[in-house]
Protein backbone atom coordinates (compact mmCIF):
# COMPACT_ATOMS: atom_id res chain seq x y z
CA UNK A 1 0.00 0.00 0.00
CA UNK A 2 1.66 3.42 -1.10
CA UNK A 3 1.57 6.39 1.34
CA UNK A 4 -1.03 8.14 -0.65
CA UNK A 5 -3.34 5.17 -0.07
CA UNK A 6 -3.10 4.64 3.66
CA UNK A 7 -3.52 8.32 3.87
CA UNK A 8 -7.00 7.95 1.75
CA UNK A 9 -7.44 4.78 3.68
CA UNK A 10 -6.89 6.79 7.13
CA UNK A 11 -8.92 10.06 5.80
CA UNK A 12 -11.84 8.07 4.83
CA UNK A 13 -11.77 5.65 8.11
CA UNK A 14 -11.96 9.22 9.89
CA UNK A 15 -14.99 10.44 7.80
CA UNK A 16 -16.94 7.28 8.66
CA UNK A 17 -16.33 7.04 12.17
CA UNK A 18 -17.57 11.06 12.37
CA UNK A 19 -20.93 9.35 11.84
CA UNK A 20 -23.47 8.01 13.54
CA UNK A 21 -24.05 4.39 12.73
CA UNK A 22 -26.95 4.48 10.64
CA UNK A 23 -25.35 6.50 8.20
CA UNK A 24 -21.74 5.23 8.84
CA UNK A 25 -23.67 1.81 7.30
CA UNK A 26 -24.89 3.68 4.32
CA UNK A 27 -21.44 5.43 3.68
CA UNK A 28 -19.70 2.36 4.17
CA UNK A 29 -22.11 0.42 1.53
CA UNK A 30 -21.70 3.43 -1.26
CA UNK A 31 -18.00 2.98 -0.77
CA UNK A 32 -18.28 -0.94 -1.31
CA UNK A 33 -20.30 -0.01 -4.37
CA UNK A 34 -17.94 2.26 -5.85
CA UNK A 35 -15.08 -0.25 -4.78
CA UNK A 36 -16.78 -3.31 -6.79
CA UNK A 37 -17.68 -0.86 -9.56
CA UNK A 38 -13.44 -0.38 -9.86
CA UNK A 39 -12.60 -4.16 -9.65
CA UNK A 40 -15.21 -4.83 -11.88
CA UNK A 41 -13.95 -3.60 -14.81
CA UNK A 42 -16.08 0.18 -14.48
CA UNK A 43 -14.59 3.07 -16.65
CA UNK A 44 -11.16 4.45 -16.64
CA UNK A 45 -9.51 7.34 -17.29
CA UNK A 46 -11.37 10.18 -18.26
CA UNK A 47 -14.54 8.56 -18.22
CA UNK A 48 -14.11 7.47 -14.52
CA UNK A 49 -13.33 11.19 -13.47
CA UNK A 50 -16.85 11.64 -15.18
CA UNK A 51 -18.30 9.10 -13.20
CA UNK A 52 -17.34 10.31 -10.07
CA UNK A 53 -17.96 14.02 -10.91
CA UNK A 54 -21.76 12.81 -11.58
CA UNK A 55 -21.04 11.16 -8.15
CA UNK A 56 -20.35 14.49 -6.47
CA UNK A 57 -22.80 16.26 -8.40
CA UNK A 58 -25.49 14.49 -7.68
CA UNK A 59 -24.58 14.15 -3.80
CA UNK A 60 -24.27 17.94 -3.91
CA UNK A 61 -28.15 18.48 -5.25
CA UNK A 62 -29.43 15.95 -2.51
CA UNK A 63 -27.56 17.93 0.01
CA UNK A 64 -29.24 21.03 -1.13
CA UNK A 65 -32.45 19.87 -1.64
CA UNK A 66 -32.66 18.69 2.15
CA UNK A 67 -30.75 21.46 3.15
CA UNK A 68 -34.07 23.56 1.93
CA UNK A 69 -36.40 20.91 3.54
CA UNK A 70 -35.16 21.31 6.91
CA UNK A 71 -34.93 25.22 6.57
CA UNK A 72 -38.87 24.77 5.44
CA UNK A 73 -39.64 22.45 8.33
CA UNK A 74 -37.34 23.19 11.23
CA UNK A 75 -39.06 20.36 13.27
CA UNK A 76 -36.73 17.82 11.65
């Protein structure tokens, strides 16, 4: 394992423990996903950086979208 991916390793091990468990489970599965995705032959190159922009994209408009709910509905 090169440095770079023990620090990813350590970074994301970090990020999942800042969680509570419910959605340390569901963070931990969409990693898993995007793991077998890799081994299993998924895009390269270019086309992966594409793949995990729509990723980060898509995250990014559920985040907002909920972000609005709960400012319309502070009782969440």
């Amino acid at each position: 394992m090169t440095e770079h991916e023990k620090t990813t390793t350590y970074c994301t091990q970090l990020r999942a423990r800042a969680l509570p468990a419910a959605a340390r489970w569901v963070f931990n599965e969409v990693l898993a996903a995007m793991q077998n995705a890799e081994e299993l032959g998924g895009p390269q190159g270019p086309a992966y950086l594409d793949l995990m922009q729509a990723v980060i994209d898509e995250a990014t408009h559920r985040q907002q979208v909920y972000r609005q709910i709960l400012a319309e509905q502070p009782d969440l």
